[in-house]
PDB file of N, CA and C in Angstrom:
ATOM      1  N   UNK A   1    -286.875 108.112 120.984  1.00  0.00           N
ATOM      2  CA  UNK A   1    -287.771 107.639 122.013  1.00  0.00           C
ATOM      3  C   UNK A   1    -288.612 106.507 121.433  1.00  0.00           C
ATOM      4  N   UNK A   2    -288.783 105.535 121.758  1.00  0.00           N
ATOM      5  CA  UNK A   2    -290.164 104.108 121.735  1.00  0.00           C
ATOM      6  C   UNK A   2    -291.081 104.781 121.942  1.00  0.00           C
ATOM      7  N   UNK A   3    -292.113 104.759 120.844  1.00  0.00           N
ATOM      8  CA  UNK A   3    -293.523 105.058 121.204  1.00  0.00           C
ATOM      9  C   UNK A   3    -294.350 103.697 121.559  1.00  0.00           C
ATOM     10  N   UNK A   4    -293.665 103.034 120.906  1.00  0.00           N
ATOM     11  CA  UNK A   4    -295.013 101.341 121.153  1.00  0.00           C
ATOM     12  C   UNK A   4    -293.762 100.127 120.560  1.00  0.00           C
ATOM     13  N   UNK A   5    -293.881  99.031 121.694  1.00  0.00           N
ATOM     14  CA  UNK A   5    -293.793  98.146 121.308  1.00  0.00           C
ATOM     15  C   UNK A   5    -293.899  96.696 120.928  1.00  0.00           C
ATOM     16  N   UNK A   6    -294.417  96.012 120.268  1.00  0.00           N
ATOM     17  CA  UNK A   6    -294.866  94.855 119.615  1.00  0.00           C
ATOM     18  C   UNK A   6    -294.341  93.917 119.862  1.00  0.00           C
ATOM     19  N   UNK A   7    -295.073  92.830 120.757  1.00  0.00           N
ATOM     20  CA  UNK A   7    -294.237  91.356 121.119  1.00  0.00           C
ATOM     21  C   UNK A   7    -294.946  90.364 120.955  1.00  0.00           C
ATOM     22  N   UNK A   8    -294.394  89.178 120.163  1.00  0.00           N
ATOM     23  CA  UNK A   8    -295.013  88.106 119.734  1.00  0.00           C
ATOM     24  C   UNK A   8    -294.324  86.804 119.701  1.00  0.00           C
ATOM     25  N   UNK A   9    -295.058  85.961 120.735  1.00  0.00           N
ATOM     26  CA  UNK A   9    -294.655  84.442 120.419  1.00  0.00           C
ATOM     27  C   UNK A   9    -293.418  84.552 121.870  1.00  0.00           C
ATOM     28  N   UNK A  10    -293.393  85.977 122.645  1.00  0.00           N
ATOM     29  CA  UNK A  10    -292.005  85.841 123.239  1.00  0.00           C
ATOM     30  C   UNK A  10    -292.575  85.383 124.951  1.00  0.00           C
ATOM     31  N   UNK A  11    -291.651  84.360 125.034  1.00  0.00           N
ATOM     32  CA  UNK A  11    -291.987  83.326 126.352  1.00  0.00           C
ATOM     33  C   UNK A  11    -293.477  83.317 126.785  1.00  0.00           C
ATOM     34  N   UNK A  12    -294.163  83.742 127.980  1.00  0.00           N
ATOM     35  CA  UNK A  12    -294.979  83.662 128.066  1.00  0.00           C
ATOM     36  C   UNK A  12    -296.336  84.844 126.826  1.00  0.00           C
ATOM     37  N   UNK A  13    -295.989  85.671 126.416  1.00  0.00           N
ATOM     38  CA  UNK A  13    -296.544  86.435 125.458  1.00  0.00           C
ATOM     39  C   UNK A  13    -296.886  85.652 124.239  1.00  0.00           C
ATOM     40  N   UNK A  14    -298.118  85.759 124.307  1.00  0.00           N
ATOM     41  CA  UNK A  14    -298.349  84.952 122.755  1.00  0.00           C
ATOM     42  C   UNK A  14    -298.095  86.389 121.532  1.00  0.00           C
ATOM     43  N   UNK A  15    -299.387  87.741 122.399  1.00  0.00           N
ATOM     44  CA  UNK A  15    -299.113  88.737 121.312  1.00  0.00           C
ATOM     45  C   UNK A  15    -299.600  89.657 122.017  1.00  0.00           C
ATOM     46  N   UNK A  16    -298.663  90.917 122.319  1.00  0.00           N
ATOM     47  CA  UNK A  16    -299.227  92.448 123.035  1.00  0.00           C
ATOM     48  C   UNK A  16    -298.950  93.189 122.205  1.00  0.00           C
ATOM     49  N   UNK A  17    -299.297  94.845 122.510  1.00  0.00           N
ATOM     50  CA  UNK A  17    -298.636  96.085 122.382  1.00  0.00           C
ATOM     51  C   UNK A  17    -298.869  96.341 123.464  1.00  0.00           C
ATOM     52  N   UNK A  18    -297.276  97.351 123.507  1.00  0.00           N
ATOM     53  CA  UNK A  18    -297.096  98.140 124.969  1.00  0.00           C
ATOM     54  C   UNK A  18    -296.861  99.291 124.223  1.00  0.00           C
ATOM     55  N   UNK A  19    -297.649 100.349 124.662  1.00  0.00           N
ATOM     56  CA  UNK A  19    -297.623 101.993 124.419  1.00  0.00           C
ATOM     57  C   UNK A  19    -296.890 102.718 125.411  1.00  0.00           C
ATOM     58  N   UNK A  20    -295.920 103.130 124.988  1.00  0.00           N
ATOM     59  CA  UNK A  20    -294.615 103.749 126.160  1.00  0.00           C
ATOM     60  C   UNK A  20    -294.662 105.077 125.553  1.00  0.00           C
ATOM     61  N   UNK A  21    -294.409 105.604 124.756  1.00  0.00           N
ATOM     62  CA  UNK A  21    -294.908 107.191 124.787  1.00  0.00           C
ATOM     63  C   UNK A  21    -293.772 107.887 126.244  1.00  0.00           C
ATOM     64  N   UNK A  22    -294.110 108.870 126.123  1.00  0.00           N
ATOM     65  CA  UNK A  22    -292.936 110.247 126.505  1.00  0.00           C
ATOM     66  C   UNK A  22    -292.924 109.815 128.141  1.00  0.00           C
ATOM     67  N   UNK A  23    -292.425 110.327 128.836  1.00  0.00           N
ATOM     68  CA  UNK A  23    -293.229 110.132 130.663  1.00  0.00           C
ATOM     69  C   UNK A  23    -292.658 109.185 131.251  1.00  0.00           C
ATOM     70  N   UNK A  24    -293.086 108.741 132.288  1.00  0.00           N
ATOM     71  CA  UNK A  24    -293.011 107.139 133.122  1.00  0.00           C
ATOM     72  C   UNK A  24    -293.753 106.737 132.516  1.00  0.00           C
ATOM     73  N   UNK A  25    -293.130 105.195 132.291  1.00  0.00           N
ATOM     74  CA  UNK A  25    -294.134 103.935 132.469  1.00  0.00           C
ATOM     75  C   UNK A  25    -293.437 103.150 133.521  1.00  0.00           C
ATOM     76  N   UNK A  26    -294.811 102.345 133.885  1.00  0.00           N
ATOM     77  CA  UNK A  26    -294.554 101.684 135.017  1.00  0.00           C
ATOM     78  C   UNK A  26    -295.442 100.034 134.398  1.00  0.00           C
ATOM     79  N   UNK A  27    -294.597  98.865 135.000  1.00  0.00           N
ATOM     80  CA  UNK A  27    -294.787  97.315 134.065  1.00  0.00           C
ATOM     81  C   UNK A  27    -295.194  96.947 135.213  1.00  0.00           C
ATOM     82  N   UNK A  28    -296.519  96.580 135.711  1.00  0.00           N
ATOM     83  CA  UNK A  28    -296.629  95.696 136.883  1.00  0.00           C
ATOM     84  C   UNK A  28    -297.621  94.443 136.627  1.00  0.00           C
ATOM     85  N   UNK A  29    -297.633  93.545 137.529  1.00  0.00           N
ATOM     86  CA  UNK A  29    -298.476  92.553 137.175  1.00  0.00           C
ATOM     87  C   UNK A  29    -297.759  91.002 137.901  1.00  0.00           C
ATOM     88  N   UNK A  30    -299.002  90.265 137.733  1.00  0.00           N
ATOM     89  CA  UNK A  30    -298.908  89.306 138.601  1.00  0.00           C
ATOM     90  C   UNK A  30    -297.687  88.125 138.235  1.00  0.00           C
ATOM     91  N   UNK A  31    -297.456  87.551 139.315  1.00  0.00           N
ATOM     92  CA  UNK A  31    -295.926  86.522 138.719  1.00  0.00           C
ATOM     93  C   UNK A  31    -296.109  85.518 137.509  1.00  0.00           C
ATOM     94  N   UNK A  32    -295.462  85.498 136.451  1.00  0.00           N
ATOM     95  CA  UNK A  32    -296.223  84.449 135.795  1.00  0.00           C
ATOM     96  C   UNK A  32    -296.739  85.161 134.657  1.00  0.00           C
ATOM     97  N   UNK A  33    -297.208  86.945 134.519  1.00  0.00           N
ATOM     98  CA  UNK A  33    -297.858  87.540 133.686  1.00  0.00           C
ATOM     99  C   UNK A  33    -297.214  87.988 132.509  1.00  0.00           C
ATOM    100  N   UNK A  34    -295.109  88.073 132.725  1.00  0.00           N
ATOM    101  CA  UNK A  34    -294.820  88.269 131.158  1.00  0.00           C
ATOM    102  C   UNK A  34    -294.140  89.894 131.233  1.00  0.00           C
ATOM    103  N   UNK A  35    -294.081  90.113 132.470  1.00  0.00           N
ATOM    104  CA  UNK A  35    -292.483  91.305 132.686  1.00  0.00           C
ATOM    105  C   UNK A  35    -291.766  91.242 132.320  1.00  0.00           C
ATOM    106  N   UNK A  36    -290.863  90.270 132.658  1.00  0.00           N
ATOM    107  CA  UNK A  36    -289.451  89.973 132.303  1.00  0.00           C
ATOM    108  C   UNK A  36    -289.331  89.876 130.805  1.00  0.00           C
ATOM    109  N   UNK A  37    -290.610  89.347 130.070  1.00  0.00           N
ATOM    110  CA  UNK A  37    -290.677  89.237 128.793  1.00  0.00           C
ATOM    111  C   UNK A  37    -290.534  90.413 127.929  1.00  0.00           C
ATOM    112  N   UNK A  38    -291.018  91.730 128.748  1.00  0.00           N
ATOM    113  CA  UNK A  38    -291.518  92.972 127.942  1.00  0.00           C
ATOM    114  C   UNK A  38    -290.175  93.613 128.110  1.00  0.00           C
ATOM    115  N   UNK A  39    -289.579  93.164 129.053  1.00  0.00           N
ATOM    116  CA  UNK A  39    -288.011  93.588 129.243  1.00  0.00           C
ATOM    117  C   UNK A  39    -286.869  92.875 128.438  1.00  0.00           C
ATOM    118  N   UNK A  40    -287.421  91.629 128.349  1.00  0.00           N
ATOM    119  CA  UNK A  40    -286.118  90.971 127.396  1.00  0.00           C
ATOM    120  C   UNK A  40    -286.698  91.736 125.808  1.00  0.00           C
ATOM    121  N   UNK A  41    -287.870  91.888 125.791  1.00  0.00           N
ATOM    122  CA  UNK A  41    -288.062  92.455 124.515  1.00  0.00           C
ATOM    123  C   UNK A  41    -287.440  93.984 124.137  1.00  0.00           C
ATOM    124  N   UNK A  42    -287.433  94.560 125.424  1.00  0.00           N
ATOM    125  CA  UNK A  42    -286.939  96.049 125.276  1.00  0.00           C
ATOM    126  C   UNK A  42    -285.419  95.827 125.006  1.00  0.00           C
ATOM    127  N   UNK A  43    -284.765  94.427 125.663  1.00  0.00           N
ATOM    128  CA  UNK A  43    -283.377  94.607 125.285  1.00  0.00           C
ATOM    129  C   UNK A  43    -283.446  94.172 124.048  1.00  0.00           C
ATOM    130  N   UNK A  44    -283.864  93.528 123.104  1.00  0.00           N
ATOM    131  CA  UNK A  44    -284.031  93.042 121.906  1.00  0.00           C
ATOM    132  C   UNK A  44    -283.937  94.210 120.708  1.00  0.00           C
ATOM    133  N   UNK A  45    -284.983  95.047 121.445  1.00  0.00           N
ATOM    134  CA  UNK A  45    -285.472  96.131 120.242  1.00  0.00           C
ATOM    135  C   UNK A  45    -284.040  97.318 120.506  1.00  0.00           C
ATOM    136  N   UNK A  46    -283.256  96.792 121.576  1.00  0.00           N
ATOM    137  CA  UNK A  46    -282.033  97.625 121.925  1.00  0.00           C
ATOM    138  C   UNK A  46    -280.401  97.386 120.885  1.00  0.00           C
ATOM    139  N   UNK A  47    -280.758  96.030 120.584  1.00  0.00           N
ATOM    140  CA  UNK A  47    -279.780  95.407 119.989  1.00  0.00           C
ATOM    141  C   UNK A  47    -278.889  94.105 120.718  1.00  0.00           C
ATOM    142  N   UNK A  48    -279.840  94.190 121.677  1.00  0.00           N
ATOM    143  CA  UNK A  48    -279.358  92.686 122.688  1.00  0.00           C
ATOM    144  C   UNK A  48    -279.287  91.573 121.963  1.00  0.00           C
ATOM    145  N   UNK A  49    -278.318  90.129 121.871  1.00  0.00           N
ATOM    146  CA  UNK A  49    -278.135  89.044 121.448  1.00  0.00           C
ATOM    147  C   UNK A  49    -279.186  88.461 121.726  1.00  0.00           C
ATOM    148  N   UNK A  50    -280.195  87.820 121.261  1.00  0.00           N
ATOM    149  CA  UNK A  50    -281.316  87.015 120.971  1.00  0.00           C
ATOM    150  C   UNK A  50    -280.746  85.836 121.830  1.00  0.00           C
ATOM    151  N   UNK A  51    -281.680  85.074 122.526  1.00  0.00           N
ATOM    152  CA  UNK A  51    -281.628  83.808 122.744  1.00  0.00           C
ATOM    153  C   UNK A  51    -283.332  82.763 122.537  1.00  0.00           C
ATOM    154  N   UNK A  52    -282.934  81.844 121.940  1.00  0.00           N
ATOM    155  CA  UNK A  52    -283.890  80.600 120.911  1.00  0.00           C
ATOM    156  C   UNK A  52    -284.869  80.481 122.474  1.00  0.00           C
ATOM    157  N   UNK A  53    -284.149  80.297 123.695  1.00  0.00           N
ATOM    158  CA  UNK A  53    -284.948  79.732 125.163  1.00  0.00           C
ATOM    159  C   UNK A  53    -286.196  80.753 125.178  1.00  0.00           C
ATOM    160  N   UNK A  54    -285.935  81.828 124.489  1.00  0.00           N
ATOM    161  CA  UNK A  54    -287.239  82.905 124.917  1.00  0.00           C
ATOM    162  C   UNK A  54    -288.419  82.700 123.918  1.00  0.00           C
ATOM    163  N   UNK A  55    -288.111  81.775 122.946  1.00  0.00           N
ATOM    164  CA  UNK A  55    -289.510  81.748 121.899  1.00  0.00           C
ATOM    165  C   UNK A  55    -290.675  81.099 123.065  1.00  0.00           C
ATOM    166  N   UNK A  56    -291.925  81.216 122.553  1.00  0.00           N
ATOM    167  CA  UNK A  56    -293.109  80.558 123.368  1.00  0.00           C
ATOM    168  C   UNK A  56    -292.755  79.397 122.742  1.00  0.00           C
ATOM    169  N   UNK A  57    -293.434  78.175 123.721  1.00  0.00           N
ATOM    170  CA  UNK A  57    -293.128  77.282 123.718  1.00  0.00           C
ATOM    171  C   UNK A  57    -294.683  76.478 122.409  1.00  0.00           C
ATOM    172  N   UNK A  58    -294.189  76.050 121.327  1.00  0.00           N
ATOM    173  CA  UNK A  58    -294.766  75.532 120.070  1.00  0.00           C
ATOM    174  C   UNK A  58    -294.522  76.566 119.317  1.00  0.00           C
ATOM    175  N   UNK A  59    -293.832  77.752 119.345  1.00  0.00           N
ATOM    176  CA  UNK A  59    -293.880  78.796 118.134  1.00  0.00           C
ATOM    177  C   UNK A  59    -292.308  78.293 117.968  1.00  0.00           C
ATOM    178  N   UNK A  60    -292.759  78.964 116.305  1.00  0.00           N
ATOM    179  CA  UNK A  60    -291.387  78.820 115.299  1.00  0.00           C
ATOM    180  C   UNK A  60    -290.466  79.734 115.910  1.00  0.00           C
ATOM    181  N   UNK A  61    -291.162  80.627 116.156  1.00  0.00           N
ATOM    182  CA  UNK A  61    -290.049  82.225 116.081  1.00  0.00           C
ATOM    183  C   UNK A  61    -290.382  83.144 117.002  1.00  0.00           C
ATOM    184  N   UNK A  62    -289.609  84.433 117.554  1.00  0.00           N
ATOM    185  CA  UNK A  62    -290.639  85.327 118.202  1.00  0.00           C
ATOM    186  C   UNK A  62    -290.448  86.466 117.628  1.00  0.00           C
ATOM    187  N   UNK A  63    -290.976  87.504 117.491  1.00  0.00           N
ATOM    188  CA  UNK A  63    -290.365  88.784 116.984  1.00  0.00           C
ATOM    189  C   UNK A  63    -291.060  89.967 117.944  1.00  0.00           C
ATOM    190  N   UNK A  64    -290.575  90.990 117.975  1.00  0.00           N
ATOM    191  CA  UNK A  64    -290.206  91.950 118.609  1.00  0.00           C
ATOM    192  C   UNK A  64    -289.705  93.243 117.574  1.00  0.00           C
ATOM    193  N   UNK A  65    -291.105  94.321 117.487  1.00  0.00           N
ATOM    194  CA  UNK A  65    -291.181  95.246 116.782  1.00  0.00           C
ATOM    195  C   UNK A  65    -291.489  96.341 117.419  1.00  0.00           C
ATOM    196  N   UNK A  66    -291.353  97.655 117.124  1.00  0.00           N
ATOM    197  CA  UNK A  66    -290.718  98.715 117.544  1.00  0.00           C
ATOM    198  C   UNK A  66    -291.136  99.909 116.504  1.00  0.00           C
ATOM    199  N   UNK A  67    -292.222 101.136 117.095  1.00  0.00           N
ATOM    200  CA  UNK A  67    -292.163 102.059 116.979  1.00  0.00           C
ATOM    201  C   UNK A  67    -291.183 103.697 117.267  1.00  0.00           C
ATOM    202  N   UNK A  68    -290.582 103.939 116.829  1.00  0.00           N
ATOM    203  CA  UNK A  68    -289.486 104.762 117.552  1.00  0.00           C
ATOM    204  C   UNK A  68    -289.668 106.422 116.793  1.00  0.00           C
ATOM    205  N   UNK A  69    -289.551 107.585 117.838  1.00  0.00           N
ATOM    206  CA  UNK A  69    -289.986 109.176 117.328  1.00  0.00           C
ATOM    207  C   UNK A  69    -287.995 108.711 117.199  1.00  0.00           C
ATOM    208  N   UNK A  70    -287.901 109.595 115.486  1.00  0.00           N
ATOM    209  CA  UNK A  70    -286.472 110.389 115.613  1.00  0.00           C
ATOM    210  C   UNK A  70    -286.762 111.690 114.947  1.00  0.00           C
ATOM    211  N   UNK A  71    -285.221 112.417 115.278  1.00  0.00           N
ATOM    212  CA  UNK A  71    -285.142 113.351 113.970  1.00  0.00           C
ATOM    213  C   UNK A  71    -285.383 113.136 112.385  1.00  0.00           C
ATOM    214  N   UNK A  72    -286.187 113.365 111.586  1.00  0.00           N
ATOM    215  CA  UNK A  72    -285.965 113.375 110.250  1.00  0.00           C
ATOM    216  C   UNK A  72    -285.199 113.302 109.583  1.00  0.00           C
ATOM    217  N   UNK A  73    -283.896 113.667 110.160  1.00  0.00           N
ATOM    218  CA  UNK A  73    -282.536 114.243 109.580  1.00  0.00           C
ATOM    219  C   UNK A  73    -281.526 114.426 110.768  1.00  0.00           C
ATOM    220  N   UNK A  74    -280.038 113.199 110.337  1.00  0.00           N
ATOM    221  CA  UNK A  74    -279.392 113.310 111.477  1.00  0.00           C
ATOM    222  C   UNK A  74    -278.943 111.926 111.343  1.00  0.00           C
ATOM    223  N   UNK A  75    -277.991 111.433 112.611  1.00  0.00           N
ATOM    224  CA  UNK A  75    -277.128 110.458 111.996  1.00  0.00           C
ATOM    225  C   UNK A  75    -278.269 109.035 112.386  1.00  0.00           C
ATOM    226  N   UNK A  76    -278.983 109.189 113.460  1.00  0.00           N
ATOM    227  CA  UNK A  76    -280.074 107.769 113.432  1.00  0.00           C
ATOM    228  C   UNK A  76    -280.639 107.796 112.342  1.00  0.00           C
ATOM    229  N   UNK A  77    -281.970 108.690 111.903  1.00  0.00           N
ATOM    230  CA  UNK A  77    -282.200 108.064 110.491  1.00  0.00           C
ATOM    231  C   UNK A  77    -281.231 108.289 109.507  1.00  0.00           C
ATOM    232  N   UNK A  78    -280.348 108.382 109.366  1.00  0.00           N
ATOM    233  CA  UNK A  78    -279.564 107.691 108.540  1.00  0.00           C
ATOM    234  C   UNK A  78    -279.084 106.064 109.006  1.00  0.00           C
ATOM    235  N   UNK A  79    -279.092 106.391 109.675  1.00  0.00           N
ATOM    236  CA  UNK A  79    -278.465 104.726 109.987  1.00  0.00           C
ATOM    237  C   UNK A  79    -279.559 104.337 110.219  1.00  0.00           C
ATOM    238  N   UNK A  80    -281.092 104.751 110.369  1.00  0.00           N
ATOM    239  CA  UNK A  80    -282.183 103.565 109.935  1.00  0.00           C
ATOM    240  C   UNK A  80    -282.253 103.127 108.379  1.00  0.00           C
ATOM    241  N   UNK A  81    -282.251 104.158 107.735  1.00  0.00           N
ATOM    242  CA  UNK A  81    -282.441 103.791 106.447  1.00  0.00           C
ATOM    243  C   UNK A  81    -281.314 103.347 105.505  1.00  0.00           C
ATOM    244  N   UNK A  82    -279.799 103.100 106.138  1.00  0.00           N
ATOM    245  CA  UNK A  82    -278.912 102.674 106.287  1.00  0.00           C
ATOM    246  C   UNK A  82    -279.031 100.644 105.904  1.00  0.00           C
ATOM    247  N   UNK A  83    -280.264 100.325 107.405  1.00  0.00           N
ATOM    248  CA  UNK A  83    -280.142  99.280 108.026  1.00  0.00           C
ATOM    249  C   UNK A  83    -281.591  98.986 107.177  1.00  0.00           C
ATOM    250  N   UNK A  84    -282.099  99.553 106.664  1.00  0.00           N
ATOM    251  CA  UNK A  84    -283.457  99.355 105.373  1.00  0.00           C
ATOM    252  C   UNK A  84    -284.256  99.369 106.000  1.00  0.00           C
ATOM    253  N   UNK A  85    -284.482 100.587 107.378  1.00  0.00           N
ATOM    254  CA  UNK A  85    -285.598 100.575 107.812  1.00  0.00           C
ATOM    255  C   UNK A  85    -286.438 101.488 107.141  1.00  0.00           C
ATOM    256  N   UNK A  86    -287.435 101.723 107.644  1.00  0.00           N
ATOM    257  CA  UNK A  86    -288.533 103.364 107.292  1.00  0.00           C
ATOM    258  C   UNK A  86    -288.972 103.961 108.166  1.00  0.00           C
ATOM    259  N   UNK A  87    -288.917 105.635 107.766  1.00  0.00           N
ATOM    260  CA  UNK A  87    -289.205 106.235 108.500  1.00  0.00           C
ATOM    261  C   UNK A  87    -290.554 107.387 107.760  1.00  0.00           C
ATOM    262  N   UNK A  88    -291.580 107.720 108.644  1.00  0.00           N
ATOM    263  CA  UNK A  88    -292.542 108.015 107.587  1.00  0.00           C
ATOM    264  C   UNK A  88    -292.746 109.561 108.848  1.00  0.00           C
TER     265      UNK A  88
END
């Protein structure tokens, strides 16, 4: 499960956290405010192909970081710490 996730520099987003936690969430907000952004970011943190058109416009880069609950033990963290992530 995503507990929180971290977006920066991506299209209109200069820099949020979104706290998603267990439940519904629900993304609303005015046209122009950076939805679609929190969604291209969710496909990102999914393993979606990146595209350069989504950086903000004067940033180098954007990144898109990711809190995630797993098992301790089991084949995801293995394949996080696999992929040199951490899990604490």
């Amino acid at each position: 499960m995503i507990e929180e996730m971290r977006l920066r520099d991506l299209g209109v987003i200069a820099e949020a956290t979104l706290p998603i936690g267990s439940g519904f969430t629900a993304i609303t907000g005015e046209t122009g405010a950076g939805k679609t952004m929190v969604v291209t970011g969710l496909g990102l943190l999914l393993g979606q192909r990146a595209d350069s058109g989504a950086v903000r416009a004067g940033a180098t880069q954007a990144s898109v970081d990711g809190v995630w609950i797993v098992p301790e033990h089991g084949a995801v963290a293995d394949r996080v710490r696999e992929a040199g992530g951490d899990l604490e």
